[in-house]
PDB file of N, CA and C in Angstrom:
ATOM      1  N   UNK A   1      -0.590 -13.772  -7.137  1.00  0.00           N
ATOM      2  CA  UNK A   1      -1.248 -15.073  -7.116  1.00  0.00           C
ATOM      3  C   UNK A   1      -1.720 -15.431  -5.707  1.00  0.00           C
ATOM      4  N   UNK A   2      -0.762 -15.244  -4.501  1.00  0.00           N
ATOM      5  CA  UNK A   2      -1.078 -15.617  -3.088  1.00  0.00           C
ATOM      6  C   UNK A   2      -2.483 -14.974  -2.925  1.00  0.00           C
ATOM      7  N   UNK A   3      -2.656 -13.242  -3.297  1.00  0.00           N
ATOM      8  CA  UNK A   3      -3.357 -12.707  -2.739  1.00  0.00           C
ATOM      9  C   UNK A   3      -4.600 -13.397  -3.664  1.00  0.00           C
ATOM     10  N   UNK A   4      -4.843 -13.407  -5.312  1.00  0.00           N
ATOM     11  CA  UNK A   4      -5.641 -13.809  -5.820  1.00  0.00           C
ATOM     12  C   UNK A   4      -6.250 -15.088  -5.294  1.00  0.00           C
ATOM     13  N   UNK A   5      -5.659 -15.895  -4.687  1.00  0.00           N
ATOM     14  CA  UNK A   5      -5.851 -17.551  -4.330  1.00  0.00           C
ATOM     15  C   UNK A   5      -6.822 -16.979  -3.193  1.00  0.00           C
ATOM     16  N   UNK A   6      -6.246 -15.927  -2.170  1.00  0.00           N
ATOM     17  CA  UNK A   6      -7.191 -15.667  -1.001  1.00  0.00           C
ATOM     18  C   UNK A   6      -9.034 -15.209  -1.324  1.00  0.00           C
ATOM     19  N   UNK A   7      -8.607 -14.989  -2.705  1.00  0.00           N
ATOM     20  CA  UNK A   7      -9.992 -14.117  -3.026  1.00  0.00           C
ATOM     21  C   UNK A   7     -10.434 -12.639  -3.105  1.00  0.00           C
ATOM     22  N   UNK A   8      -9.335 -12.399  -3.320  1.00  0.00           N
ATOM     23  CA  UNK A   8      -8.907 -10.744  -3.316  1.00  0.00           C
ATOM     24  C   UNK A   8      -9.263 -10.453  -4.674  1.00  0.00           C
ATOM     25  N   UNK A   9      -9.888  -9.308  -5.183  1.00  0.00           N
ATOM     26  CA  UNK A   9      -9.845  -8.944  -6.900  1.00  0.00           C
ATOM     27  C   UNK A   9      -7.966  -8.179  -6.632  1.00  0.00           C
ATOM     28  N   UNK A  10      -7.315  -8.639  -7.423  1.00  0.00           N
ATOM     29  CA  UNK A  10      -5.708  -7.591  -7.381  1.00  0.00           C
ATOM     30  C   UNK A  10      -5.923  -7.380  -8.398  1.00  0.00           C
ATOM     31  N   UNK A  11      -5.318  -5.884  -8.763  1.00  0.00           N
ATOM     32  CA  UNK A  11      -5.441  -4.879  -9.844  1.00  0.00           C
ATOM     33  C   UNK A  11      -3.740  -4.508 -10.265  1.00  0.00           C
ATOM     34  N   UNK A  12      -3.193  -5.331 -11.272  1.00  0.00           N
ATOM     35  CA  UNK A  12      -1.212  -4.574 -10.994  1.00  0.00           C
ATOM     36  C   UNK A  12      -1.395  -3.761 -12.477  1.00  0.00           C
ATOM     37  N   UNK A  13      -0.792  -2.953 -11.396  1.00  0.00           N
ATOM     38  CA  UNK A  13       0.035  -2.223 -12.967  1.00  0.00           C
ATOM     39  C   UNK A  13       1.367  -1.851 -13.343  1.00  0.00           C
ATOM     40  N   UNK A  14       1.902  -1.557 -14.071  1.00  0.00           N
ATOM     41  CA  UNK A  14       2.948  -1.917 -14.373  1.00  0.00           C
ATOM     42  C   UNK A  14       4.341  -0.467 -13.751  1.00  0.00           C
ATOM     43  N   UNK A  15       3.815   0.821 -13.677  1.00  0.00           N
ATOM     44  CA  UNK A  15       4.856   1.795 -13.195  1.00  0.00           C
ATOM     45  C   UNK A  15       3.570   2.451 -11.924  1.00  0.00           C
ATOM     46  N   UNK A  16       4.315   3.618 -11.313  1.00  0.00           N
ATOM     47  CA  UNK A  16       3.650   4.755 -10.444  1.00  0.00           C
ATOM     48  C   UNK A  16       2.716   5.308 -11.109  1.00  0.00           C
ATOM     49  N   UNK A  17       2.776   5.756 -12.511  1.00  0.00           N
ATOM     50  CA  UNK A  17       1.873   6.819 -13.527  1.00  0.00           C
ATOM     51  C   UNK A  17       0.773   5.749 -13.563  1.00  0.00           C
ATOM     52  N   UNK A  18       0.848   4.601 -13.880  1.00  0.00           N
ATOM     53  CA  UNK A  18      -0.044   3.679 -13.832  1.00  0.00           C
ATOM     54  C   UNK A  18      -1.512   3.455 -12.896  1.00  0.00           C
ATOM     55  N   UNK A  19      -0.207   3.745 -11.858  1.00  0.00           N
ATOM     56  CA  UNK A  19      -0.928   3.325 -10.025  1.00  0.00           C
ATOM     57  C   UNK A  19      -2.024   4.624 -10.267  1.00  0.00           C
ATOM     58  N   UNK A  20      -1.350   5.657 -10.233  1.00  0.00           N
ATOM     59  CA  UNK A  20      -1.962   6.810 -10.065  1.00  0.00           C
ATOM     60  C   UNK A  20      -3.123   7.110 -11.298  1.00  0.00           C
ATOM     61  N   UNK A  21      -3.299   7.018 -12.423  1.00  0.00           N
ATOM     62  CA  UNK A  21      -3.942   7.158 -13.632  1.00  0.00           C
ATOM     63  C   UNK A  21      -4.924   5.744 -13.028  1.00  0.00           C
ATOM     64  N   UNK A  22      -5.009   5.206 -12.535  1.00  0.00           N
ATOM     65  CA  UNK A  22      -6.020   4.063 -12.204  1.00  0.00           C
ATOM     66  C   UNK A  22      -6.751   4.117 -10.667  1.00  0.00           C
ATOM     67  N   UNK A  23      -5.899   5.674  -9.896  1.00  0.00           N
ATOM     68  CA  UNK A  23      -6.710   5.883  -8.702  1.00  0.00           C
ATOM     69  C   UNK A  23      -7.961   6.892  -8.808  1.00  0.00           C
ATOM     70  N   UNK A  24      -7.617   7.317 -10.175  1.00  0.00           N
ATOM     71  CA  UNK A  24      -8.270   8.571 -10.355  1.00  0.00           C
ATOM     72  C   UNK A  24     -10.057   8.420 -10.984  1.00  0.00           C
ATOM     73  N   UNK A  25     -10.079   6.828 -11.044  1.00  0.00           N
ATOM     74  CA  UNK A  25     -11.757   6.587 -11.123  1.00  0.00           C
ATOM     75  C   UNK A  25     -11.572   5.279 -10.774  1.00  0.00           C
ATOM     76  N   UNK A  26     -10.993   4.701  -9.357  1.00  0.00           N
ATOM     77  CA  UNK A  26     -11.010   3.393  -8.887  1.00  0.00           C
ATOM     78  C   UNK A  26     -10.848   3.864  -7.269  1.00  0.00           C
ATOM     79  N   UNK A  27     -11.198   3.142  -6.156  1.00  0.00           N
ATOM     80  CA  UNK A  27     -10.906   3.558  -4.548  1.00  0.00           C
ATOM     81  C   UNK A  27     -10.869   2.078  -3.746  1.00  0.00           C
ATOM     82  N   UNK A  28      -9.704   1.304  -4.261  1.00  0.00           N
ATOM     83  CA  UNK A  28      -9.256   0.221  -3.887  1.00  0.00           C
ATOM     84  C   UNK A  28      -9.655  -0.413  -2.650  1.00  0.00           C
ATOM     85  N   UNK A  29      -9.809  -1.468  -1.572  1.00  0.00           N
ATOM     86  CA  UNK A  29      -9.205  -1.531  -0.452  1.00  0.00           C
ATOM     87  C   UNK A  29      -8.385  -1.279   0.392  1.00  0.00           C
ATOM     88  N   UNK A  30      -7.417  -2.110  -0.505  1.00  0.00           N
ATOM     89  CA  UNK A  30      -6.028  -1.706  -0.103  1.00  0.00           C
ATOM     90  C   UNK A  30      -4.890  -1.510  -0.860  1.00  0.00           C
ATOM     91  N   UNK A  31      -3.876  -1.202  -0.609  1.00  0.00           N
ATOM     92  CA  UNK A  31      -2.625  -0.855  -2.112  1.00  0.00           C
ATOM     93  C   UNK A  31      -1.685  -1.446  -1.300  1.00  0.00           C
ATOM     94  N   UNK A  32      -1.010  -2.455  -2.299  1.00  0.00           N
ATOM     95  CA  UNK A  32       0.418  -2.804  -1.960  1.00  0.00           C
ATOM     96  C   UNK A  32       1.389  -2.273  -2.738  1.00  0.00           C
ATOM     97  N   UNK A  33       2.478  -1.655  -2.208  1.00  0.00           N
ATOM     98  CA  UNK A  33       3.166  -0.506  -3.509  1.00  0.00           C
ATOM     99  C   UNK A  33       4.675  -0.755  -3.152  1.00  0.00           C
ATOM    100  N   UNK A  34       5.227  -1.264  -4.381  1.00  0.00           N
ATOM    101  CA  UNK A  34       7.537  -1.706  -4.059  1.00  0.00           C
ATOM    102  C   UNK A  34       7.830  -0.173  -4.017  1.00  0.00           C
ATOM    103  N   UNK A  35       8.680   0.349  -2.958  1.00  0.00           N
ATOM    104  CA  UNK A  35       9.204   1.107  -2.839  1.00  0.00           C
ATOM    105  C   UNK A  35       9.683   1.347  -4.152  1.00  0.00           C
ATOM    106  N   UNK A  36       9.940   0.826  -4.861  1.00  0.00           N
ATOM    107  CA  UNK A  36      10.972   0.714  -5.871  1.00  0.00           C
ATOM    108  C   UNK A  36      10.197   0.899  -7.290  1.00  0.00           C
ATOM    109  N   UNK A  37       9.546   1.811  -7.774  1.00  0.00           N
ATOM    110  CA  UNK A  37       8.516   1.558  -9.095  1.00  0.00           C
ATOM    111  C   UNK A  37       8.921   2.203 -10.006  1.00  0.00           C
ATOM    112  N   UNK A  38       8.917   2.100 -11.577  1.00  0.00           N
ATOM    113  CA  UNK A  38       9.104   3.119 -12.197  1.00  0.00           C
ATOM    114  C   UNK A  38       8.567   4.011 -12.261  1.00  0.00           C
ATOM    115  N   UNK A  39       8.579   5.151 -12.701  1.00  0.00           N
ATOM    116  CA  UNK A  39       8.179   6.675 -12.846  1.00  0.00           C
ATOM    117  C   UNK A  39       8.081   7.395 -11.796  1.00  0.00           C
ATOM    118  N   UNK A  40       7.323   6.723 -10.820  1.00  0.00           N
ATOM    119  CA  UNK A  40       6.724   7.538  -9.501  1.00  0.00           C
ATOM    120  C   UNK A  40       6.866   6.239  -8.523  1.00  0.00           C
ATOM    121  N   UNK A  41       7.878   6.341  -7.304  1.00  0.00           N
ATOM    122  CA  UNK A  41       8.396   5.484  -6.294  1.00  0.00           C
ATOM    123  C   UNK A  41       6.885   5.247  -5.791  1.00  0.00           C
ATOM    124  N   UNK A  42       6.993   4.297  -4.756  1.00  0.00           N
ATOM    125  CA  UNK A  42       6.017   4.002  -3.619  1.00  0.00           C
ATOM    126  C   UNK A  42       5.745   4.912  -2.735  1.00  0.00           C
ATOM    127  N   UNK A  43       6.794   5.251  -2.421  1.00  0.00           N
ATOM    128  CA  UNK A  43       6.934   6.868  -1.244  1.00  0.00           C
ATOM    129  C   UNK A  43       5.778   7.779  -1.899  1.00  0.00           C
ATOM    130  N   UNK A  44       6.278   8.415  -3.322  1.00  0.00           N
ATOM    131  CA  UNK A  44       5.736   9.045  -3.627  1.00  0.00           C
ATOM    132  C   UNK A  44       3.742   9.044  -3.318  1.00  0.00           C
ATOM    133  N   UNK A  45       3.700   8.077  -3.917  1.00  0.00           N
ATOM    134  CA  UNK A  45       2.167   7.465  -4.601  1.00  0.00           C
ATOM    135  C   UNK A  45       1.448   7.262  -3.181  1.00  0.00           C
ATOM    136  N   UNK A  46       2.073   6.865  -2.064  1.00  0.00           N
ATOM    137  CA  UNK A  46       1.609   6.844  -0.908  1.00  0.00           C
ATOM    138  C   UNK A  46       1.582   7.941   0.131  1.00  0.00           C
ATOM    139  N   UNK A  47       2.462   9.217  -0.440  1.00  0.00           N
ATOM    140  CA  UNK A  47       2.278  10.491  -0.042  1.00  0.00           C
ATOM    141  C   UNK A  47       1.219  11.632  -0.762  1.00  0.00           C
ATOM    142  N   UNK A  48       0.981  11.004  -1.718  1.00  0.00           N
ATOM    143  CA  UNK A  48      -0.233  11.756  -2.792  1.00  0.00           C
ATOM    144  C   UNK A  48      -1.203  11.070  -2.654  1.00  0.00           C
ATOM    145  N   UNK A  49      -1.474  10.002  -2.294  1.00  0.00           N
ATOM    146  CA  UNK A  49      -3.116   9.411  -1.784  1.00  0.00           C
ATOM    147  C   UNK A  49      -3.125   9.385  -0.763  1.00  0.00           C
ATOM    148  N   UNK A  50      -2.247   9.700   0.288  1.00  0.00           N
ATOM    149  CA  UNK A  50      -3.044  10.435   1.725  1.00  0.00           C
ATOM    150  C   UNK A  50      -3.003  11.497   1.798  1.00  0.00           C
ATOM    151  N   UNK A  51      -3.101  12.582   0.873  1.00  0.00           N
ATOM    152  CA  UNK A  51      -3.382  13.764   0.965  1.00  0.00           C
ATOM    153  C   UNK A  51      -5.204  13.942  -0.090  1.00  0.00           C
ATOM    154  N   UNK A  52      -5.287  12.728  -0.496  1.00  0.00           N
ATOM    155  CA  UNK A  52      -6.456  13.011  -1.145  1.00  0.00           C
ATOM    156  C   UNK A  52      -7.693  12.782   0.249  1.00  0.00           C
ATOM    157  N   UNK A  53      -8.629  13.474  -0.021  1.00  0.00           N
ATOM    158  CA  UNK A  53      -9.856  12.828   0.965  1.00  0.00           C
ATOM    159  C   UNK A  53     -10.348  11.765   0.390  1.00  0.00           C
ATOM    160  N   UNK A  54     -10.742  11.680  -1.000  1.00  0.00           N
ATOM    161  CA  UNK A  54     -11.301  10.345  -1.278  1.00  0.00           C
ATOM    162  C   UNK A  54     -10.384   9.097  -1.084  1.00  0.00           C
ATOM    163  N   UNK A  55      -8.849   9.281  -0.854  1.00  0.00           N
ATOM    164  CA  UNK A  55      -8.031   8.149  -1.018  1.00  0.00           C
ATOM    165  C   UNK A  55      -7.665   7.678   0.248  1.00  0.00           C
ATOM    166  N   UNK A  56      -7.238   9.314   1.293  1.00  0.00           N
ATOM    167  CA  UNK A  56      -6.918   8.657   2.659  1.00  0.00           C
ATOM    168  C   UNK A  56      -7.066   7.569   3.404  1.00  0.00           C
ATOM    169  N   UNK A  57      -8.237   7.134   3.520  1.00  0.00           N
ATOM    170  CA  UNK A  57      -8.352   5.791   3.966  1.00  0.00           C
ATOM    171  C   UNK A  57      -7.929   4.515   4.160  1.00  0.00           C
ATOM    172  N   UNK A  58      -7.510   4.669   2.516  1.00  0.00           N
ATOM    173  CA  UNK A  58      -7.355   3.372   1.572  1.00  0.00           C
ATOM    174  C   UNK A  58      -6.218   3.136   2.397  1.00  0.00           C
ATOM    175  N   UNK A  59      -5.519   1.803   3.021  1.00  0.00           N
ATOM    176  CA  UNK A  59      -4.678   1.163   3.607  1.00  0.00           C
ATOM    177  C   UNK A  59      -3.750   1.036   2.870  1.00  0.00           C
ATOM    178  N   UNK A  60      -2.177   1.588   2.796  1.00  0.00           N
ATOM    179  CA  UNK A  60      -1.646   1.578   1.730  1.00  0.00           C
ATOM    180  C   UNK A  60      -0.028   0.441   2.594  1.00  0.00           C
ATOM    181  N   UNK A  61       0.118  -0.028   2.087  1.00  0.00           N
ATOM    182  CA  UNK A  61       1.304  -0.991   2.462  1.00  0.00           C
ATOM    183  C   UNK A  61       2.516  -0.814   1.697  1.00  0.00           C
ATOM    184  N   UNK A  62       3.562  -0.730   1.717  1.00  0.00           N
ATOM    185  CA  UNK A  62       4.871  -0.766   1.440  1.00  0.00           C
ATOM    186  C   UNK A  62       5.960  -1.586   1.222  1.00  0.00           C
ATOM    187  N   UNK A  63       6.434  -2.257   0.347  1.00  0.00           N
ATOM    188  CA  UNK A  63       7.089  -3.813  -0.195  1.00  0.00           C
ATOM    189  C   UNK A  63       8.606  -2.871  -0.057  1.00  0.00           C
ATOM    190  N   UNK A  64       9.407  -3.675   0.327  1.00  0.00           N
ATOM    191  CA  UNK A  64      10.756  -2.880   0.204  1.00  0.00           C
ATOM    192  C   UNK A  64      11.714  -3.959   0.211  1.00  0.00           C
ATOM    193  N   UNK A  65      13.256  -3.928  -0.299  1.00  0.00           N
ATOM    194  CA  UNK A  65      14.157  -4.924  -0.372  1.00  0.00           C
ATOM    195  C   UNK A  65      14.835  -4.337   1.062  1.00  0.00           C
ATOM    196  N   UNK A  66      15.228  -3.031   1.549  1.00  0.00           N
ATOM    197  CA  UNK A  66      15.925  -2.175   2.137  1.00  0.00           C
ATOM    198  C   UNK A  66      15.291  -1.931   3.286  1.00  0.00           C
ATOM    199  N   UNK A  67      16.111  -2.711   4.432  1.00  0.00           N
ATOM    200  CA  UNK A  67      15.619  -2.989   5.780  1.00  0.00           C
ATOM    201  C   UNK A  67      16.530  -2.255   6.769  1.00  0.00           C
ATOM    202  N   UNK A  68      16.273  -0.384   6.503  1.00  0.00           N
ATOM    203  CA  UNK A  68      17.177  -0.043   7.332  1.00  0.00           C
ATOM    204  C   UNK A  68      16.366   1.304   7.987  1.00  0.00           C
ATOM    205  N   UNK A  69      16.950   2.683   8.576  1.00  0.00           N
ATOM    206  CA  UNK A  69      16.095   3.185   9.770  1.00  0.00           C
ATOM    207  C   UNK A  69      15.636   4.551   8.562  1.00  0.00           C
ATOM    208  N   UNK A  70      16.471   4.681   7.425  1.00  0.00           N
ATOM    209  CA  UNK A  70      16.265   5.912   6.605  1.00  0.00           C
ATOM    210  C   UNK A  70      14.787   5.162   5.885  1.00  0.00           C
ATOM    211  N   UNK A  71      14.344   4.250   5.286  1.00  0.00           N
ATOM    212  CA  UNK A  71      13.255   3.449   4.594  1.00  0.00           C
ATOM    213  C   UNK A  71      12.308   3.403   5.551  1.00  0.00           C
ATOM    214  N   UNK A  72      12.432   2.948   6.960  1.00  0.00           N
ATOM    215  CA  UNK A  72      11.578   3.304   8.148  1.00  0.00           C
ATOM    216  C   UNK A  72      10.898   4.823   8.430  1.00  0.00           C
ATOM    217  N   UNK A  73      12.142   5.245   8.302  1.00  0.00           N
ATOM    218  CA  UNK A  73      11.499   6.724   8.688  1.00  0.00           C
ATOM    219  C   UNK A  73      10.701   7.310   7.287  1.00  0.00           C
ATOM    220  N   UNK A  74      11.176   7.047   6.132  1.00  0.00           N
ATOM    221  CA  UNK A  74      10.462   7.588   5.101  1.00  0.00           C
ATOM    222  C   UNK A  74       8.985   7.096   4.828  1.00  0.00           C
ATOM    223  N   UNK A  75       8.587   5.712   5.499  1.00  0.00           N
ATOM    224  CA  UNK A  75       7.633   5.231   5.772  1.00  0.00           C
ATOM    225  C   UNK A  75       6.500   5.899   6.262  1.00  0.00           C
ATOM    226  N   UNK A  76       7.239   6.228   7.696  1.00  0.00           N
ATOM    227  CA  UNK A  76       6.643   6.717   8.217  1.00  0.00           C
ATOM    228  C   UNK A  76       5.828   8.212   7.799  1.00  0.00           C
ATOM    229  N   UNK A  77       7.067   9.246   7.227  1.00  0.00           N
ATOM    230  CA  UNK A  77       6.239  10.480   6.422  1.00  0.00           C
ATOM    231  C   UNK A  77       5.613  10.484   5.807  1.00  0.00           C
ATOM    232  N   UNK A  78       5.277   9.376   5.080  1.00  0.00           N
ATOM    233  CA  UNK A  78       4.684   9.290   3.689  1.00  0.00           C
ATOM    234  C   UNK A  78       3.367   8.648   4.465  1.00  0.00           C
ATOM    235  N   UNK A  79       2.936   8.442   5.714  1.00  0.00           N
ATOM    236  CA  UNK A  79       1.823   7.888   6.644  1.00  0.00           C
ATOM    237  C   UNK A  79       1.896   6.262   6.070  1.00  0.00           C
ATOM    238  N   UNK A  80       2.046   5.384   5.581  1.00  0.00           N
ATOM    239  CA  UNK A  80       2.151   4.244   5.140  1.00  0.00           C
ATOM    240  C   UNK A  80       1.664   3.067   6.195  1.00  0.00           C
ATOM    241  N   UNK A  81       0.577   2.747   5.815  1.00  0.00           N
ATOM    242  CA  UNK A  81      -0.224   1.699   7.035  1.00  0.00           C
ATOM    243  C   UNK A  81       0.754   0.641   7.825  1.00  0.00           C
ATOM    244  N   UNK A  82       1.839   0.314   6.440  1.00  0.00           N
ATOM    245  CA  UNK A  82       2.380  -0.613   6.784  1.00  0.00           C
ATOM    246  C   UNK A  82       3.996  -0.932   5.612  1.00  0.00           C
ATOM    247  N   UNK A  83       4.982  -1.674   6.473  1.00  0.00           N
ATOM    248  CA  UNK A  83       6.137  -1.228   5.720  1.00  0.00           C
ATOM    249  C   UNK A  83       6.437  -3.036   5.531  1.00  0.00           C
ATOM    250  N   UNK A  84       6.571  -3.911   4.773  1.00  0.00           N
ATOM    251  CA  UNK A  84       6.600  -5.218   4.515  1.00  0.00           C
ATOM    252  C   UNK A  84       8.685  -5.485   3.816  1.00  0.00           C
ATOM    253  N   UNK A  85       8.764  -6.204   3.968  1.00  0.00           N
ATOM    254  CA  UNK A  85       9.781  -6.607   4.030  1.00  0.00           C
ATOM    255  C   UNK A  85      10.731  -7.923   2.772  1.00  0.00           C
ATOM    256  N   UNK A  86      10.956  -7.413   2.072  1.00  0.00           N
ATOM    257  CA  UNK A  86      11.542  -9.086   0.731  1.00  0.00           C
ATOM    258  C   UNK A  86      12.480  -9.563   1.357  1.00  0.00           C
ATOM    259  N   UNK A  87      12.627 -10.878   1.135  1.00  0.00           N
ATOM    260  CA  UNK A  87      11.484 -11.738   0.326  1.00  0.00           C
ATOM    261  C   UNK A  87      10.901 -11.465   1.779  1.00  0.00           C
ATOM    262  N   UNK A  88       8.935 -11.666   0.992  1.00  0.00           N
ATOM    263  CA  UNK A  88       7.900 -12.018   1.843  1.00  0.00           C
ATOM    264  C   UNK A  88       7.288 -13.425   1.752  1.00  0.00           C
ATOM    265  N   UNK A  89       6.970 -14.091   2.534  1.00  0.00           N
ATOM    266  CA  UNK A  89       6.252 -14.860   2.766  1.00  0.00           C
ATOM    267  C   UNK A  89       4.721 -14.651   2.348  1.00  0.00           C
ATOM    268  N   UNK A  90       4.147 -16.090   1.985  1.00  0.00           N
ATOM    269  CA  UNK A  90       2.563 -15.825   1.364  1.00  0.00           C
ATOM    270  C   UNK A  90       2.012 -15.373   2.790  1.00  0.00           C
ATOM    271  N   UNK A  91       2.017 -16.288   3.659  1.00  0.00           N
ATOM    272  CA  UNK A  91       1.661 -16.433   5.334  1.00  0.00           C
ATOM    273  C   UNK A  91       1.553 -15.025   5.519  1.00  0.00           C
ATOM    274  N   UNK A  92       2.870 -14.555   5.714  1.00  0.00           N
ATOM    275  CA  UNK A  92       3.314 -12.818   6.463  1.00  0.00           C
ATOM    276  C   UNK A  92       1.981 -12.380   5.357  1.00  0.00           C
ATOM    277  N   UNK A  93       2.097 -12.108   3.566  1.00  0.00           N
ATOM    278  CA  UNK A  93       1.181 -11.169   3.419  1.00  0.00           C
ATOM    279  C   UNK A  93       0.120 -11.610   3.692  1.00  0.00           C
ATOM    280  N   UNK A  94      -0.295 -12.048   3.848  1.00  0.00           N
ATOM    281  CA  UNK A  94      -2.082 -12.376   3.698  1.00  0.00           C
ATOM    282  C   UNK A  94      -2.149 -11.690   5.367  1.00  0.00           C
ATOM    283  N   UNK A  95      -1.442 -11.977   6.403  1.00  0.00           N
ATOM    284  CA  UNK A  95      -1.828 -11.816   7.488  1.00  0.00           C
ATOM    285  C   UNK A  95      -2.094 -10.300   7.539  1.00  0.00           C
ATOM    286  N   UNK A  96      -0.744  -9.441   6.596  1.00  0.00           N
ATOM    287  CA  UNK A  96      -0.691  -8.407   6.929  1.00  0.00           C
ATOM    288  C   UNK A  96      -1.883  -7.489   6.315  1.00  0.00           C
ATOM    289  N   UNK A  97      -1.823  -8.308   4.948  1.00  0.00           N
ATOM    290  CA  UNK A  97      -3.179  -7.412   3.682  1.00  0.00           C
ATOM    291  C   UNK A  97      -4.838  -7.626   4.703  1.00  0.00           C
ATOM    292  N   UNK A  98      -4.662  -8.717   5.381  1.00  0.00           N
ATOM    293  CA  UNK A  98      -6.164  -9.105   6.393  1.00  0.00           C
ATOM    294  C   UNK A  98      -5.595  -7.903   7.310  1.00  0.00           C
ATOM    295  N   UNK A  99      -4.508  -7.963   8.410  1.00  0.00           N
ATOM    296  CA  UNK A  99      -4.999  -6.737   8.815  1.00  0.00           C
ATOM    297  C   UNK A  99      -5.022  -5.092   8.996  1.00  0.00           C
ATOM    298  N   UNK A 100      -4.775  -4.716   7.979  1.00  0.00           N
ATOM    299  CA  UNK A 100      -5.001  -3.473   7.739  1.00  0.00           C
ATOM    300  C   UNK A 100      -6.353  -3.377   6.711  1.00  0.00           C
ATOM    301  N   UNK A 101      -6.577  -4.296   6.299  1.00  0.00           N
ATOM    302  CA  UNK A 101      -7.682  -4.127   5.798  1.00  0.00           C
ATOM    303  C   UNK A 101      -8.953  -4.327   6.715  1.00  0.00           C
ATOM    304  N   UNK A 102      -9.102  -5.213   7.510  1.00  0.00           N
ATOM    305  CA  UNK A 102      -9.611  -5.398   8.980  1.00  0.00           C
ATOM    306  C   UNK A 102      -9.949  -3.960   9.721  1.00  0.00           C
ATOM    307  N   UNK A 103      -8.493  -3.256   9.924  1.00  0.00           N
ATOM    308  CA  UNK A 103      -8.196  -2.167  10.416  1.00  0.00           C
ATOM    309  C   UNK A 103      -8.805  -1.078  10.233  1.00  0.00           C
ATOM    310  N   UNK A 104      -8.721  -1.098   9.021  1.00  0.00           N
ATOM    311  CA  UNK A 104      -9.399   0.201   8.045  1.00  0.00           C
ATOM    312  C   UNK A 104     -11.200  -0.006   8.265  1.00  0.00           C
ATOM    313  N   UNK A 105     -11.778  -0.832   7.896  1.00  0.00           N
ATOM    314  CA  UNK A 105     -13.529  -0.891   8.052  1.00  0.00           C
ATOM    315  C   UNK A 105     -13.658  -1.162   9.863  1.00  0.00           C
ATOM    316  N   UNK A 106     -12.626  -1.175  10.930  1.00  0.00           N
ATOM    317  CA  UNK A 106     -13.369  -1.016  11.912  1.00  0.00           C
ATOM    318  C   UNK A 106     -12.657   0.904  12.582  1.00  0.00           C
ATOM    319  N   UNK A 107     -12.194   0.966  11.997  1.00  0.00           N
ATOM    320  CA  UNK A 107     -11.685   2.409  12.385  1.00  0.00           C
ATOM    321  C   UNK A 107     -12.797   3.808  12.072  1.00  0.00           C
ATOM    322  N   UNK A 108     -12.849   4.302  12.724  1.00  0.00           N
ATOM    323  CA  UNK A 108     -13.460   5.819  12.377  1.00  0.00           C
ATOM    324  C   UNK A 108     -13.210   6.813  11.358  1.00  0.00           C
ATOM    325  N   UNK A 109     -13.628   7.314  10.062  1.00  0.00           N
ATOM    326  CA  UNK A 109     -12.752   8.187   9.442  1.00  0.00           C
ATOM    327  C   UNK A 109     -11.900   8.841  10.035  1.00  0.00           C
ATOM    328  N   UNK A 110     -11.138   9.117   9.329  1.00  0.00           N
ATOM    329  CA  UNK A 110      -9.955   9.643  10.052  1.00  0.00           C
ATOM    330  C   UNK A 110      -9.175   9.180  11.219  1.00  0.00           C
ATOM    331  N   UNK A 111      -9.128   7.899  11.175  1.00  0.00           N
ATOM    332  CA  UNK A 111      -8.602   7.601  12.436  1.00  0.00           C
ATOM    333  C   UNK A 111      -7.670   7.244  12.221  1.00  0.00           C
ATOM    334  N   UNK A 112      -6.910   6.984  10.849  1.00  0.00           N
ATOM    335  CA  UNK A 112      -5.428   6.281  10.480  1.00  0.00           C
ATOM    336  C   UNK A 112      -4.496   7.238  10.915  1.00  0.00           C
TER     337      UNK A 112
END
């Protein structure tokens, strides 16, 4: 709703198989993904669309309850634009979904 109110089109779906079966003729902005999903984690889904060329780009963000250095670091492998934190604030996301999305159209391919 926060993000919809901003003017965002948001697209949810309901597990990972979902996420993924809806990347495969869609190339989002940006993806906000709960560590935590059925079928196929966040980790996952964010380690298989930066290995795509058509997907790399896409700014992928990370929702997590688990604020510790093993979730950090897995973040990090999985290249993840960004690692967000529950509860979130409307404020925190919008700032964060503006900038990596910001990020992404002034960056160079390949520059993430």
């Amino acid at each position: 709703m926060i993000l919809s109110a901003d003017g965002h089109e948001v697209i949810g779906v309901s597990d990972g198989k979902a996420a993924l079966d809806y990347l495969k003729d869609h190339t989002p902005d940006a993806m906000l993904l709960d560590v935590q999903m059925p079928l196929i984690d966040g980790f996952d889904i964010c380690s298989r669309v930066k290995r795509v060329a058509r997907l790399r780009e896409i700014p992928v963000i990370l929702l997590t309850g688990f604020d510790d250095d093993q979730t950090r670091e897995r973040a990090q492998q999985v290249k993840a634009d960004d690692l967000i934190y529950k509860p979130l604030s409307g404020k925190n996301l919008r700032a964060r979904i503006r900038s990596v999305i910001e990020r992404n159209r002034t960056a160079p391919p390949g520059g993430n």
